[in-house]
C-alpha atoms as a PDB file:
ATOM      1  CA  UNK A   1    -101.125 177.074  13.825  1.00  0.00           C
ATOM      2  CA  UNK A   2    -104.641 177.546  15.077  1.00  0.00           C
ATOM      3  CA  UNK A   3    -105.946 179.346  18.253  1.00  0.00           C
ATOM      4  CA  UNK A   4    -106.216 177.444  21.543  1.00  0.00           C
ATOM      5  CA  UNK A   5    -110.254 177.559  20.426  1.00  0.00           C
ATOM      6  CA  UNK A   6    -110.132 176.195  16.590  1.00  0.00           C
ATOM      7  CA  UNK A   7    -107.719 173.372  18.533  1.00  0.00           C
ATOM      8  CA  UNK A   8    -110.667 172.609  21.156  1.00  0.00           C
ATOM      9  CA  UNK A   9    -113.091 173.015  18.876  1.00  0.00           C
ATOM     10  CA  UNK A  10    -111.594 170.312  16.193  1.00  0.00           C
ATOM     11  CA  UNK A  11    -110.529 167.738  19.389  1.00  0.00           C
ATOM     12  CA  UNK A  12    -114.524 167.898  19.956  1.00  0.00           C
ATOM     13  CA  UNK A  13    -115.408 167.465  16.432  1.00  0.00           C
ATOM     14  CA  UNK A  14    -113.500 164.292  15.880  1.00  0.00           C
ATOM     15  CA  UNK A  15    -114.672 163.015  18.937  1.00  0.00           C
ATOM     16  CA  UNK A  16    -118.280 163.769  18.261  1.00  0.00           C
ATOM     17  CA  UNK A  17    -118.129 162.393  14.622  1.00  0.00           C
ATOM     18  CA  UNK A  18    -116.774 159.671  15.840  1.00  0.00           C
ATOM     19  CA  UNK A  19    -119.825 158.597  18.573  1.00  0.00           C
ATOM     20  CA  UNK A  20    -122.559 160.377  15.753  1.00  0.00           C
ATOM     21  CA  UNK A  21    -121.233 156.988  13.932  1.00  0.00           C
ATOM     22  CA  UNK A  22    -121.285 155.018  16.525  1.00  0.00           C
ATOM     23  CA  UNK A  23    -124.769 155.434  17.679  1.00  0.00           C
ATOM     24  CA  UNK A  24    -125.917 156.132  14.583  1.00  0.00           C
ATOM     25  CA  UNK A  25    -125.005 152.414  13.450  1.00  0.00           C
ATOM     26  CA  UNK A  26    -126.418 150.762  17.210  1.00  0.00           C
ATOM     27  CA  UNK A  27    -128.955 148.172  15.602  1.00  0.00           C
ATOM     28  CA  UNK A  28    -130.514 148.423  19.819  1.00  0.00           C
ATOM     29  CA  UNK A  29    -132.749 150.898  19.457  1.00  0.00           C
ATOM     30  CA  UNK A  30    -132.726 151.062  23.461  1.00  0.00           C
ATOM     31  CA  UNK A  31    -128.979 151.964  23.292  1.00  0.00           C
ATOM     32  CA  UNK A  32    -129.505 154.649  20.895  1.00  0.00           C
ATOM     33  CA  UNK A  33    -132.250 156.524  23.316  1.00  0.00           C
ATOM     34  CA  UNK A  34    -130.003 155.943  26.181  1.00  0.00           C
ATOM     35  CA  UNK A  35    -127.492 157.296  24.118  1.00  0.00           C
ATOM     36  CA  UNK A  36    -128.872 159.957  22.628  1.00  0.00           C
ATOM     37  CA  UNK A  37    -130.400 161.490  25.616  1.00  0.00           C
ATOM     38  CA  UNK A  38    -127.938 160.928  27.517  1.00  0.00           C
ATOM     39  CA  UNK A  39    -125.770 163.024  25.376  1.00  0.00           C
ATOM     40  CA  UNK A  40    -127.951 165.628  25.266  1.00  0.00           C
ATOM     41  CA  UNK A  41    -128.611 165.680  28.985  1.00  0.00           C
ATOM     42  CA  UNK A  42    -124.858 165.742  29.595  1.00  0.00           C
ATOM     43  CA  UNK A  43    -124.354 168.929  26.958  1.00  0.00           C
ATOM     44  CA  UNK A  44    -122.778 169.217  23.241  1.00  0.00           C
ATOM     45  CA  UNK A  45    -120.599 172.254  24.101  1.00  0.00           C
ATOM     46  CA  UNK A  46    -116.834 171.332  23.626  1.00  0.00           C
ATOM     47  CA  UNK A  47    -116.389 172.431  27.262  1.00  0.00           C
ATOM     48  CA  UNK A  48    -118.053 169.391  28.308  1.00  0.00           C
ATOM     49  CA  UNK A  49    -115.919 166.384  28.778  1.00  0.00           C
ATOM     50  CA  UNK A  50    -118.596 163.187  29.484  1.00  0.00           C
ATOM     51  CA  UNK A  51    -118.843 160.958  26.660  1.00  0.00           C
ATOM     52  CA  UNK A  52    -122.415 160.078  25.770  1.00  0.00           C
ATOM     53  CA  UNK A  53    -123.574 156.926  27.789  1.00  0.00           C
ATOM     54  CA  UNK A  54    -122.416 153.873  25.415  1.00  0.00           C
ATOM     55  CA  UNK A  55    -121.172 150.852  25.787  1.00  0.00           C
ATOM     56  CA  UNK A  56    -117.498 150.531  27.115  1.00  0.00           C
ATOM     57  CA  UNK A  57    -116.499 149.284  23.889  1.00  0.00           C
ATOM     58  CA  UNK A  58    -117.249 151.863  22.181  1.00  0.00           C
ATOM     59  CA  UNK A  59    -115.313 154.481  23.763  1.00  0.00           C
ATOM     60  CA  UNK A  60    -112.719 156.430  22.456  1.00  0.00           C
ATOM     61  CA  UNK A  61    -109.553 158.233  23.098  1.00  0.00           C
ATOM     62  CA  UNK A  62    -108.360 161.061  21.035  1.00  0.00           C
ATOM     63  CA  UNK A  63    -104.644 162.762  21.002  1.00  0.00           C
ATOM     64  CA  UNK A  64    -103.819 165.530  18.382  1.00  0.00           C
ATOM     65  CA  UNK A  65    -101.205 167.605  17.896  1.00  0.00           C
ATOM     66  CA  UNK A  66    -101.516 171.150  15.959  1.00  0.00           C
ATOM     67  CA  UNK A  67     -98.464 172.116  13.534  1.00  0.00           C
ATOM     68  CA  UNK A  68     -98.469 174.634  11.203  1.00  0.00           C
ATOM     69  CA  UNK A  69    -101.145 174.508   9.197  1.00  0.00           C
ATOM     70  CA  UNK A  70    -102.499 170.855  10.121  1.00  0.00           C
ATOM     71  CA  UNK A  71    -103.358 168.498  13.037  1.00  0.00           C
ATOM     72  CA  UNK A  72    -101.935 164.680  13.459  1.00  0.00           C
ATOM     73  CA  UNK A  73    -104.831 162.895  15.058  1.00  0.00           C
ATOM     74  CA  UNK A  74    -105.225 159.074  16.663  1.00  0.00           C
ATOM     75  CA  UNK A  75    -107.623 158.261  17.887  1.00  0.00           C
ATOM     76  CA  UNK A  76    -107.825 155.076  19.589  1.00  0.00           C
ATOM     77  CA  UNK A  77    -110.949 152.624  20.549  1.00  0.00           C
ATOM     78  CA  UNK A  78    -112.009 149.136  20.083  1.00  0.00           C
ATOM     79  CA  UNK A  79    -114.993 149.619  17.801  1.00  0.00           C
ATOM     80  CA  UNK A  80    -113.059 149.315  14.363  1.00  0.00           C
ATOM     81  CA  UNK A  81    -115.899 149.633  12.128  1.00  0.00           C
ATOM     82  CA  UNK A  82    -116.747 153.494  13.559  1.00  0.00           C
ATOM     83  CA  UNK A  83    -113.452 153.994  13.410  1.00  0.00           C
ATOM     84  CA  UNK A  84    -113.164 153.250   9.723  1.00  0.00           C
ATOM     85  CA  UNK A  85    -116.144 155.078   8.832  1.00  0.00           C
ATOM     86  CA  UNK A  86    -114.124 157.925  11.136  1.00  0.00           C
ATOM     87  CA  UNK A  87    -111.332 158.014   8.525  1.00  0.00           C
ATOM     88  CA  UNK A  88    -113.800 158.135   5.689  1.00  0.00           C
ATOM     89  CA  UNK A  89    -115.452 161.204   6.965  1.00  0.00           C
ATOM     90  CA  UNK A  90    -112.229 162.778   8.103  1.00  0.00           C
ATOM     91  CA  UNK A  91    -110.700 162.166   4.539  1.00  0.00           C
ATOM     92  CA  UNK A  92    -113.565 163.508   3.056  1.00  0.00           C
ATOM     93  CA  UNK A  93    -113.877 166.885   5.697  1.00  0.00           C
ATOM     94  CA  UNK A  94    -109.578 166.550   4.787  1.00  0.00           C
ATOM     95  CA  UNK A  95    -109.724 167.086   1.029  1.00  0.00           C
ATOM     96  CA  UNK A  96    -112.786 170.002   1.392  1.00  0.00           C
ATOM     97  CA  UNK A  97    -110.620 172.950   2.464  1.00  0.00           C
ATOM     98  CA  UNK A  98    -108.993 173.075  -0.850  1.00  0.00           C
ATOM     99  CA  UNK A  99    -112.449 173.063  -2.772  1.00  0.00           C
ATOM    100  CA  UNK A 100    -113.709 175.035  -0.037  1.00  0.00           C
ATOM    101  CA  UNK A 101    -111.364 177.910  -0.632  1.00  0.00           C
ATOM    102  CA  UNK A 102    -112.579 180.588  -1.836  1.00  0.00           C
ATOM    103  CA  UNK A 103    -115.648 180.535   0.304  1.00  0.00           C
ATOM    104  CA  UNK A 104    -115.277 183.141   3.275  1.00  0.00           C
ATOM    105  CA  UNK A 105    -118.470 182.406   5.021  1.00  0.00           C
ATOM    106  CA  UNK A 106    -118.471 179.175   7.779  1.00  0.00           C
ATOM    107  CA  UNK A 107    -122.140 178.071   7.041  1.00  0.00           C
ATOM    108  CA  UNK A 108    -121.559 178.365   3.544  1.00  0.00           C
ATOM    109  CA  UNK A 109    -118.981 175.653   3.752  1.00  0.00           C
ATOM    110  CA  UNK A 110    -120.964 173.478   6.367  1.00  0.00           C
ATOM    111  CA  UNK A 111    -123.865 173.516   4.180  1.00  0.00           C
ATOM    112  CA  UNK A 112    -121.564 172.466   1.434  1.00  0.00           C
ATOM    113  CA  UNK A 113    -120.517 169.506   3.155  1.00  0.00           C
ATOM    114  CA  UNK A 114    -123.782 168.470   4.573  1.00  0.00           C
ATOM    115  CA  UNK A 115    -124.304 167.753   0.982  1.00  0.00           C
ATOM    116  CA  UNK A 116    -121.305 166.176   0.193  1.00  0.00           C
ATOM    117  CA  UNK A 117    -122.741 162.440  -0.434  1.00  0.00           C
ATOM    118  CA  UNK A 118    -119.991 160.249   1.617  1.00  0.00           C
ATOM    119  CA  UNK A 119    -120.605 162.632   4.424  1.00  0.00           C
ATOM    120  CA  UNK A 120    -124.414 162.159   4.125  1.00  0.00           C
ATOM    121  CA  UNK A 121    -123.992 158.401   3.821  1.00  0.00           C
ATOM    122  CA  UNK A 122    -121.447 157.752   6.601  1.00  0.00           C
ATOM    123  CA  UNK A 123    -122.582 160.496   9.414  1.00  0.00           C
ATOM    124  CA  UNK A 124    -125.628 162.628   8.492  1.00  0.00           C
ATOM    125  CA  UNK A 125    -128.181 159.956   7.721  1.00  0.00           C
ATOM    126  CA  UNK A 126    -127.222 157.637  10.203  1.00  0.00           C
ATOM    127  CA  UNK A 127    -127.237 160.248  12.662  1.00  0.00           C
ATOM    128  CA  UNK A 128    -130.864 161.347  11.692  1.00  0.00           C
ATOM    129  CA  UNK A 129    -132.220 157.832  11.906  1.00  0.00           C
ATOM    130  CA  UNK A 130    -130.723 157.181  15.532  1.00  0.00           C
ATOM    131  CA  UNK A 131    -132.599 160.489  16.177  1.00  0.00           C
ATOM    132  CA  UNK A 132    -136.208 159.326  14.714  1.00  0.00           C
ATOM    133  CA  UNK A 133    -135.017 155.396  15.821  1.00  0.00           C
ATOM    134  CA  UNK A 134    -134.687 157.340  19.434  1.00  0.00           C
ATOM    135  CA  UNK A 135    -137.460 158.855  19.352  1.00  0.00           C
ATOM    136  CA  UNK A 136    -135.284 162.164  19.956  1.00  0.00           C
ATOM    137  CA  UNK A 137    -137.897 165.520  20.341  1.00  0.00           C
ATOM    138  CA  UNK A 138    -137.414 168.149  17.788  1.00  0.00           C
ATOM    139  CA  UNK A 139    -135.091 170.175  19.586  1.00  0.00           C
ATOM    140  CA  UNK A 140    -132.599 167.773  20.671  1.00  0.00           C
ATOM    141  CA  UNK A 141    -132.720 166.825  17.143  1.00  0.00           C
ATOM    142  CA  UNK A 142    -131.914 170.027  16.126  1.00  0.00           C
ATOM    143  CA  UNK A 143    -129.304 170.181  18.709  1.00  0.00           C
ATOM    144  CA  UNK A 144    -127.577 167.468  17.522  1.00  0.00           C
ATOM    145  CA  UNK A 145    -127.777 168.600  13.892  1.00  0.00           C
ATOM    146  CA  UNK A 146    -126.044 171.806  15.225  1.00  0.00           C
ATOM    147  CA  UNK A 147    -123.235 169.963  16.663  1.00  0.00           C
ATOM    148  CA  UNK A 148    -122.334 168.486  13.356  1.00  0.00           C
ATOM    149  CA  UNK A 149    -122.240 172.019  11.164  1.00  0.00           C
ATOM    150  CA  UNK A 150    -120.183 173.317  14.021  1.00  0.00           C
ATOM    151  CA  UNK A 151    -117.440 170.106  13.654  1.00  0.00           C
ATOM    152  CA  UNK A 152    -118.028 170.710  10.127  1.00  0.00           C
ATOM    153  CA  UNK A 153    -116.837 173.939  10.336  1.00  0.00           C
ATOM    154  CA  UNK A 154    -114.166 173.105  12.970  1.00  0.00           C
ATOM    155  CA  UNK A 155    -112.755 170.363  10.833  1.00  0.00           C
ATOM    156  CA  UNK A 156    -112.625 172.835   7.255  1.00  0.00           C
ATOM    157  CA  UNK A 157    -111.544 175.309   8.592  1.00  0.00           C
ATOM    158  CA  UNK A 158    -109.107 177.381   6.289  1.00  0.00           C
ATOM    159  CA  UNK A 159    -106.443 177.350   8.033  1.00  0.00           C
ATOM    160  CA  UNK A 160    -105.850 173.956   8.326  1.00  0.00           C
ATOM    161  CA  UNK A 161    -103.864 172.816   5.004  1.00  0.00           C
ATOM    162  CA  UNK A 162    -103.480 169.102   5.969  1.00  0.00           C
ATOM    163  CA  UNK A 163    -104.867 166.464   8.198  1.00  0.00           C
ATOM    164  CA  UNK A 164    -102.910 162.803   9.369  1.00  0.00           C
ATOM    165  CA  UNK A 165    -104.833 160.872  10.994  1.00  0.00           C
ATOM    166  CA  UNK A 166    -104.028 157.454  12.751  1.00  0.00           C
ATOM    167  CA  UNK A 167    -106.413 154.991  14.122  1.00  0.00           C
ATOM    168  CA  UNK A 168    -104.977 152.626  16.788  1.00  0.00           C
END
C-alpha cells in the first residue's frame, strides 16, 4: 500500500487530469483564462484544496481507496465527456507501470508518457492550447506543464500494480 504522500499525491493527479481536460476542451476562450489563472492564482500544490474557477457543471468529486498494490477510484461529475476522456488517460497511465518497469528514475517515466500518443492527444495538447488560447505567460505555462509530469509520476508509480476506476 502506498505512503499517506503517494495516496495525496495520486487523489491530486486524478483530479487535476481531470480539469486539464476539462479546460483544455472549453471552446470559451474567456472561461479558459478565467480558468487558467484562476488555477494558478489559487496554487497547483496537492495541499491546496480550491478547484480552479469553472463552471458548476464541471466540477468533480473524487473518492479512492488504496489496497495493496492499487487504488479503486470514482470519480463523480456531470461533465461526461471529460470524464470519458478521464478513463482514457487513466487506462493509458494504468497499463504504463508494467512497460514502465524496469525504469528506476521518475522523470524518465514521465517523459515516457508525455510521449505516449493517447496521452498527448487527450491531455497534453489540449492542455497546451488552453494555455496559448489563454493567453497563459510562460511561467504559468510551465507551471502547469509541471503539474502534469508530477501526476504522471504519481499515477505510474511502481508500486501501484492495478488501477479500477469508476465514473458515476
Amino acid at each position: 500500500m502506498p505512503i499517506s504522500t503517494e495516496f495525496i499525491r495520486f487523489c491530486k493527479a486524478v483530479e487535476q487530469f481531470y480539469y486539464a481536460v476539462a479546460i483544455g476542451h472549453e471552446p470559451n476562450s474567456g472561461k479558459v483564462t478565467t480558468a487558467l489563472r484562476g488555477w494558478l492564482a489559487n496554487g497547483l500544490n496537492p495541499a491546496v484544496r480550491l478547484a480552479p474557477p469553472v463552471d458548476v457543471s464541471n466540477r468533480i468529486k473524487v473518492e479512492s481507496r488504496p489496497g495493496v498494490g492499487g487504488f479503486d477510484v470514482t470519480v463523480s461529475g456531470a461533465n461526461r465527456e471529460a470524464l470519458g476522456r478521464l478513463r482514457t488517460i487513466l487506462a493509458e497511465v494504468g497499463a504504463a507501470p508494467k512497460a514502465l518497469a524496469n525504469t528506476g528514475d521518475d522523470q524518465v517515466r514521465a517523459a515516457s508518457l508525455l510521449e505516449n500518443e493517447t496521452l498527448a492527444r487527450e491531455l497534453v495538447r489540449p492542455l497546451k492550447e488552453s494555455i496559448a488560447r489563454g493567453q497563459i505567460p510562460s511561467d504559468g505555462a510551465d507551471c502547469l506543464m509541471a503539474m502534469i509530469r508530477s501526476g504522471l509520476v504519481a499515477l505510474a508509480a511502481p508500486e501501484i500494480t492495478s488501477l479500477s476506476i469508476a465514473l458515476t
